[in-house]
Protein backbone atom coordinates (compact mmCIF):
# COMPACT_ATOMS: atom_id res chain seq x y z
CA UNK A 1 0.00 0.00 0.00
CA UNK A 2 1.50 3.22 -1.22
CA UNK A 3 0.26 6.18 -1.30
CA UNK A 4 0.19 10.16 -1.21
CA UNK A 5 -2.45 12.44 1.16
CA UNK A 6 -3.15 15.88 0.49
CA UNK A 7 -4.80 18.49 3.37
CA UNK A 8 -5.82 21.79 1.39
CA UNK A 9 -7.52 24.55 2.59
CA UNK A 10 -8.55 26.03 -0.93
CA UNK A 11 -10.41 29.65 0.67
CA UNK A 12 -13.66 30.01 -0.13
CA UNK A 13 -14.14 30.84 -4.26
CA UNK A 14 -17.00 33.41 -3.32
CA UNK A 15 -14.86 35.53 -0.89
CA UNK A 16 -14.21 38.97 -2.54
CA UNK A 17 -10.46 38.47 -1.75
CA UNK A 18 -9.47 40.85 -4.76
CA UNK A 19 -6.67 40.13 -6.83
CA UNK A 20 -6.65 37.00 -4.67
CA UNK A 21 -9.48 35.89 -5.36
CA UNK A 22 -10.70 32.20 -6.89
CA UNK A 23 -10.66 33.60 -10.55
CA UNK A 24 -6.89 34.17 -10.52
CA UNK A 25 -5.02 31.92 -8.75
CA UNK A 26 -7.44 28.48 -9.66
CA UNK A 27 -4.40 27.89 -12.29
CA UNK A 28 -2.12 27.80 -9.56
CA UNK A 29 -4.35 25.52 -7.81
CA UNK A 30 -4.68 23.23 -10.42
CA UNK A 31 -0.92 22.94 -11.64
CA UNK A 32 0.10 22.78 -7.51
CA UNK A 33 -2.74 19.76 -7.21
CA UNK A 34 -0.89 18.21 -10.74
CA UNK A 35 2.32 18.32 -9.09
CA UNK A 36 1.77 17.03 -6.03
CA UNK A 37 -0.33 13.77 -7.78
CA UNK A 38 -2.44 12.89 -4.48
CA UNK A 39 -4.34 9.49 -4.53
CA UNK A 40 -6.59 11.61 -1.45
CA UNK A 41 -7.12 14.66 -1.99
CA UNK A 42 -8.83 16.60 1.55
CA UNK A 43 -10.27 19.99 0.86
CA UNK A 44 -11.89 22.47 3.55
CA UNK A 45 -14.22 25.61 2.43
CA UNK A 46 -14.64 24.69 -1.14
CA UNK A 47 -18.07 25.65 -2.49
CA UNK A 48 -19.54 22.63 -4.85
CA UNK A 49 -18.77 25.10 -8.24
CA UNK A 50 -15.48 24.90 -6.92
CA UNK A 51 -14.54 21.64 -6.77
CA UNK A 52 -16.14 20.65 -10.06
CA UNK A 53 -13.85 23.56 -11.76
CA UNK A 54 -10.99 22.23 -9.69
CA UNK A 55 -11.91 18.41 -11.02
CA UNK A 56 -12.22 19.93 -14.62
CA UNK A 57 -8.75 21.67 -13.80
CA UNK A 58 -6.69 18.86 -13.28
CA UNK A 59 -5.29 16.24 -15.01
CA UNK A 60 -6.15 13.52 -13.11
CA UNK A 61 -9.78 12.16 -14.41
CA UNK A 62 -10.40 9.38 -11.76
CA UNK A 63 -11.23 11.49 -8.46
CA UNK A 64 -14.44 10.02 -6.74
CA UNK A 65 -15.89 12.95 -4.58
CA UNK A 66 -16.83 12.18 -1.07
CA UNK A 67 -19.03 14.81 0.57
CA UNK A 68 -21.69 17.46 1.14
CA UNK A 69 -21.68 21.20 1.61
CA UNK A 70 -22.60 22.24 5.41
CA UNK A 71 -25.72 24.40 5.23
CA UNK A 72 -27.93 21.49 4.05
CA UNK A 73 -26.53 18.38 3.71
CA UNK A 74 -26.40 18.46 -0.17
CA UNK A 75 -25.03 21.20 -1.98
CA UNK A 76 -25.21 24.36 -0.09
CA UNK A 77 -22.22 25.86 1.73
CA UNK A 78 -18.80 24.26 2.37
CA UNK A 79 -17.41 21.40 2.11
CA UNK A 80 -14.54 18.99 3.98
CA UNK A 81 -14.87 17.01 1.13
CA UNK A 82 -12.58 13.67 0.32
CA UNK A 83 -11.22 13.31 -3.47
CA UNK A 84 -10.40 9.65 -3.37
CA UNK A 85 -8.57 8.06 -6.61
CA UNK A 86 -11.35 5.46 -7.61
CA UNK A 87 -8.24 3.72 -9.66
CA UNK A 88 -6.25 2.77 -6.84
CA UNK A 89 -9.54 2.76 -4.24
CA UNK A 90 -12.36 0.73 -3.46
CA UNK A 91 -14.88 3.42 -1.15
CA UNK A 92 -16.32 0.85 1.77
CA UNK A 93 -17.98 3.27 3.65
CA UNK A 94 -18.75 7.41 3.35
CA UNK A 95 -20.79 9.94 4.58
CA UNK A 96 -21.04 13.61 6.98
CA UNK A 97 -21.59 14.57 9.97
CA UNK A 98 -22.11 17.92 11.90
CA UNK A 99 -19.74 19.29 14.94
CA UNK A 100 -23.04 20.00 17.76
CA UNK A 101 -24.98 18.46 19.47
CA UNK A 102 -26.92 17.36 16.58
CA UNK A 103 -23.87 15.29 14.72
CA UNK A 104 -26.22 13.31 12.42
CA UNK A 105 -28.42 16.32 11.14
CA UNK A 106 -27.81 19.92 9.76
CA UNK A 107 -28.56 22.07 12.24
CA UNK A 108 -27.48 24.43 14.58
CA UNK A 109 -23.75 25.62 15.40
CA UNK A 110 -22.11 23.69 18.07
CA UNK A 111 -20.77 24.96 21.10
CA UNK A 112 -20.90 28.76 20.19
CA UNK A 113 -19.23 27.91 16.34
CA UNK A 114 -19.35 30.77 14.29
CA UNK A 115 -20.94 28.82 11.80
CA UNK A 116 -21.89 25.44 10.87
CA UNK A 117 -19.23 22.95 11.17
CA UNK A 118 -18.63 19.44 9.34
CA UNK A 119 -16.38 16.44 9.26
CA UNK A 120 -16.62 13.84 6.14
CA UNK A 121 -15.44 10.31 6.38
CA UNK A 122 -14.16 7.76 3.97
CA UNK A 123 -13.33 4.12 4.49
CA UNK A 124 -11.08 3.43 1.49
CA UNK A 125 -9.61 0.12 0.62
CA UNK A 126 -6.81 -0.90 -1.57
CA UNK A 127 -5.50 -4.69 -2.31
CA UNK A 128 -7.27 -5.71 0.92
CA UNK A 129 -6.17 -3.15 3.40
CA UNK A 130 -8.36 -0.53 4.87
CA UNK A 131 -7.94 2.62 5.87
CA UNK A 132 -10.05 5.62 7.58
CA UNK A 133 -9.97 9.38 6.37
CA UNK A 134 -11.92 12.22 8.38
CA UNK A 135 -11.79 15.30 6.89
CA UNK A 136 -12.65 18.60 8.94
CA UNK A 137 -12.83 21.84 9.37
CA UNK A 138 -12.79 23.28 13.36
CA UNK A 139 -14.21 26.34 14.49
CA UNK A 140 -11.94 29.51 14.06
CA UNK A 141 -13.98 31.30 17.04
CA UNK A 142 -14.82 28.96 20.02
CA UNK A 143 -12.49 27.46 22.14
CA UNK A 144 -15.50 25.27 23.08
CA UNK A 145 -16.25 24.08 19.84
CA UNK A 146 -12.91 22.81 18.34
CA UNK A 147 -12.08 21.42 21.51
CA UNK A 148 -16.11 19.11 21.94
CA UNK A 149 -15.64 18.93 17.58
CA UNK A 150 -12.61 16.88 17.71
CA UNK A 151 -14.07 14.94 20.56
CA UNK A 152 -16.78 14.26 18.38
CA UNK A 153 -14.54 13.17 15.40
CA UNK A 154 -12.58 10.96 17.72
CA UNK A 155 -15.68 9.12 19.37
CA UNK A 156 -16.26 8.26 15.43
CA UNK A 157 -13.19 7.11 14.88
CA UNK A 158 -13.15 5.06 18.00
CA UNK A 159 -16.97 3.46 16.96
CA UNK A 160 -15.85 2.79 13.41
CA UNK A 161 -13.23 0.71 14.78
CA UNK A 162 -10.53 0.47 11.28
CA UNK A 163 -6.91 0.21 12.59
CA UNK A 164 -5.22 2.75 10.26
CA UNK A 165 -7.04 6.01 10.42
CA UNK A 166 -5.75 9.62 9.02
CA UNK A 167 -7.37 12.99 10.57
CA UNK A 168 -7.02 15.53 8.00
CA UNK A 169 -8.14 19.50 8.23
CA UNK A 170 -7.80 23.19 9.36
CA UNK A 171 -7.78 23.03 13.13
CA UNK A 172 -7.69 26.89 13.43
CA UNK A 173 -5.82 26.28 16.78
CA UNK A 174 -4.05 29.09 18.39
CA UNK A 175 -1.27 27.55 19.99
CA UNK A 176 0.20 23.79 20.00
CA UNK A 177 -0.93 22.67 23.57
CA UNK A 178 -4.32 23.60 23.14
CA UNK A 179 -7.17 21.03 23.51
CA UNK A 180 -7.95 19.84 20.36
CA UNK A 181 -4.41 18.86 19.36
CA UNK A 182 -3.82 17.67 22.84
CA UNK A 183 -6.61 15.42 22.26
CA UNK A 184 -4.83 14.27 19.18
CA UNK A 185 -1.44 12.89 20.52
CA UNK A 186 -3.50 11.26 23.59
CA UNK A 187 -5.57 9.32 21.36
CA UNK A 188 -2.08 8.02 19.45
CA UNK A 189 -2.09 10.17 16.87
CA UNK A 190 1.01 11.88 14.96
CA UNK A 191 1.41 14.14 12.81
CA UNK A 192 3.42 13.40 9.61
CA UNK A 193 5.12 16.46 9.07
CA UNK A 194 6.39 16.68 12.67
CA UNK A 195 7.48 13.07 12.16
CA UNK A 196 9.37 14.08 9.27
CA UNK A 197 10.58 16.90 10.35
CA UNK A 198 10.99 16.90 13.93
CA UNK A 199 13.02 20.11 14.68
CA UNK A 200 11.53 22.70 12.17
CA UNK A 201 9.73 25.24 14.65
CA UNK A 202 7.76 28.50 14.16
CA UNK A 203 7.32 30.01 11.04
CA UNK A 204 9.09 27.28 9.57
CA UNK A 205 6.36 24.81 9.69
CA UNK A 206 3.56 27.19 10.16
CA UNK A 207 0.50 27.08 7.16
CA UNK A 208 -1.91 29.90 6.98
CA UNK A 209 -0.23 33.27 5.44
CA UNK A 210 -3.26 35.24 4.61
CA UNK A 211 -1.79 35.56 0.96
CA UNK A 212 1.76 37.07 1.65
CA UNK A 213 3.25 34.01 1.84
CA UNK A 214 4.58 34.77 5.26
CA UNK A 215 3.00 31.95 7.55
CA UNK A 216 1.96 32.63 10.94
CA UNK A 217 2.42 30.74 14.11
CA UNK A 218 1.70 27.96 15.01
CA UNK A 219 0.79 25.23 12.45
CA UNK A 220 -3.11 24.97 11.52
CA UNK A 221 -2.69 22.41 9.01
CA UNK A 222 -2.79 18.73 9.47
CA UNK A 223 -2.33 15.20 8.30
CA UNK A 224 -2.58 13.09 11.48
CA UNK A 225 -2.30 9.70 11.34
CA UNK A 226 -2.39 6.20 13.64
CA UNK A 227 -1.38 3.04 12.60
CA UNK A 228 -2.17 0.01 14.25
CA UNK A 229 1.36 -1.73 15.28
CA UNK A 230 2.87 0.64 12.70
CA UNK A 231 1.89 -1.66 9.86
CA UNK A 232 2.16 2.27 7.89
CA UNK A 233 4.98 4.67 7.70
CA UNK A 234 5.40 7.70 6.95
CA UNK A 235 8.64 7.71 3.96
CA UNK A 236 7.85 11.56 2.82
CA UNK A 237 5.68 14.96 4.39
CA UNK A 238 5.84 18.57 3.19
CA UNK A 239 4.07 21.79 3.77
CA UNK A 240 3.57 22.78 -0.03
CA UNK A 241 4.59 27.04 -0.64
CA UNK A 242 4.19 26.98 -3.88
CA UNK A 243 3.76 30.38 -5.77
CA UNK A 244 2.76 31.84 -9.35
CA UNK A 245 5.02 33.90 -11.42
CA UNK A 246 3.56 37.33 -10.12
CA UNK A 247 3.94 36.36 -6.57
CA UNK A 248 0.34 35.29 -6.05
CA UNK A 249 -0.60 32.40 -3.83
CA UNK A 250 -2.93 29.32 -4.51
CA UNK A 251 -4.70 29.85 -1.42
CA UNK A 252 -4.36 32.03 2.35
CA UNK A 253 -3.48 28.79 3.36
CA UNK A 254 -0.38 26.35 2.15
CA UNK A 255 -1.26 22.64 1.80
CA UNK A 256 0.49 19.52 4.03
CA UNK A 257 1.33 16.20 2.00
CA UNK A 258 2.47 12.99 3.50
CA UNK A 259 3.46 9.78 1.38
CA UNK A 260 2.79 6.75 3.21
CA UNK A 261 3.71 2.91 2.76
CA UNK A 262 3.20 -0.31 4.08
């Protein structure tokens, strides 16, 4: 089983973001996404219009989409969606559910969330071997609600019960010992870039940059994973800064990428 993972917070194609908005740097995206090849791709706040101009963008043709946007449980809003490559996957088991109180319906925000917030699973299988991807998107406002959302994501995981399991997203946290990626590491999670690159600190393995390119503290952007008896490794992870000719960014975010093998 090998294999590459991609965590990308595209920015929302409807925000008025100027010369930085969708329009001109969806080339970027594209050619970045080409690159980088993923067999899973993980996005958070693309709108449906954008992902089908992103899966018209790219080369690859054999993306299977995994997901729904967060107003109503079809197309409106965001999504955490999960591109899986239907060429090298077999999907077991999919579906959404909502960070409150409410986790199986759309509904209200959880736990004083500025808005609505999702996570979207995939049980994917390949020669055999299964793994688990949950794909989410934590509040940027309420302490409360990222640190009772990942809760919430990890009582899944727990209940679904697949050894090797990958937690992908934008955990908006504001420091590294806060809850919700304390909650992380104590339920045997790592994250692959820290794995790789143990000693990189700061700005130096930071993700969102707002569009300057100069990333702010601490690290937002994850690919956790946990692997029963280690039967998967982590051979390759990378926080992805690419640019455009004129200086302009793909998103206010930079993506995380981790290769794995068996």
């Amino acid at each position: 089983m090998d294999f590459t993972i991609v965590s990308f917070n595209v920015r929302f194609g409807s925000a008025n973001d100027g010369p930085n908005s969708w329009e001109f740097r969806r080339s970027l995206a594209y050619k970045t996404i080409d690159m980088l090849h993923p067999d899973i791709l993980c996005l958070q706040e693309a709108e449906l219009w954008q992902i089908r101009e992103t899966l018209d963008g790219i080369s690859k043709k054999s993306y299977e989409l995994v997901g729904v946007g967060r107003e109503d449980g079809r197309e409106a809003g965001e999504f955490s969606c999960i591109l899986y490559d239907r060429a090298k996957f077999q999907l077991i088991r999919s579906g959404t559910f909502w960070l409150s109180e409410t986790p199986d319906h759309p509904g209200p925000k959880g736990w004083g969330a500025s808005c609505q917030r999702i996570c979207t699973f995939a049980d994917l299988e390949m020669s055999g071997k299964r793994i688990s991807v949950f794909n989410t998107h934590l509040d940027n406002v309420s302490r409360e609600a990222r640190a009772k959302g990942i809760a919430l994501v990890l009582d899944r995981v727990k209940s679904f019960g697949v050894p090797d399991v990958f937690v992908t997203g934008d955990f908006n946290n504001f420091g590294e010992d806060v809850e919700e990626v304390v909650q992380m590491r104590q339920a045997g999670f790592v994250d692959t870039y820290e794995l790789i690159h143990p000693n990189t600190r700061g700005k130096d393995k930071a993700t969102f940059h707002g569009f300057t390119g100069s990333a702010i503290p601490p690290k937002i952007d994850f690919i956790w994973m946990r692997s029963q008896e280690n039967r998967l490794k982590v051979v390759d992870a990378d926080i992805i800064r690419q640019h455009g000719e004129n200086g302009r960014y793909l998103s206010d975010h930079f993506p995380v990428m981790a290769k794995i093998t068996s």
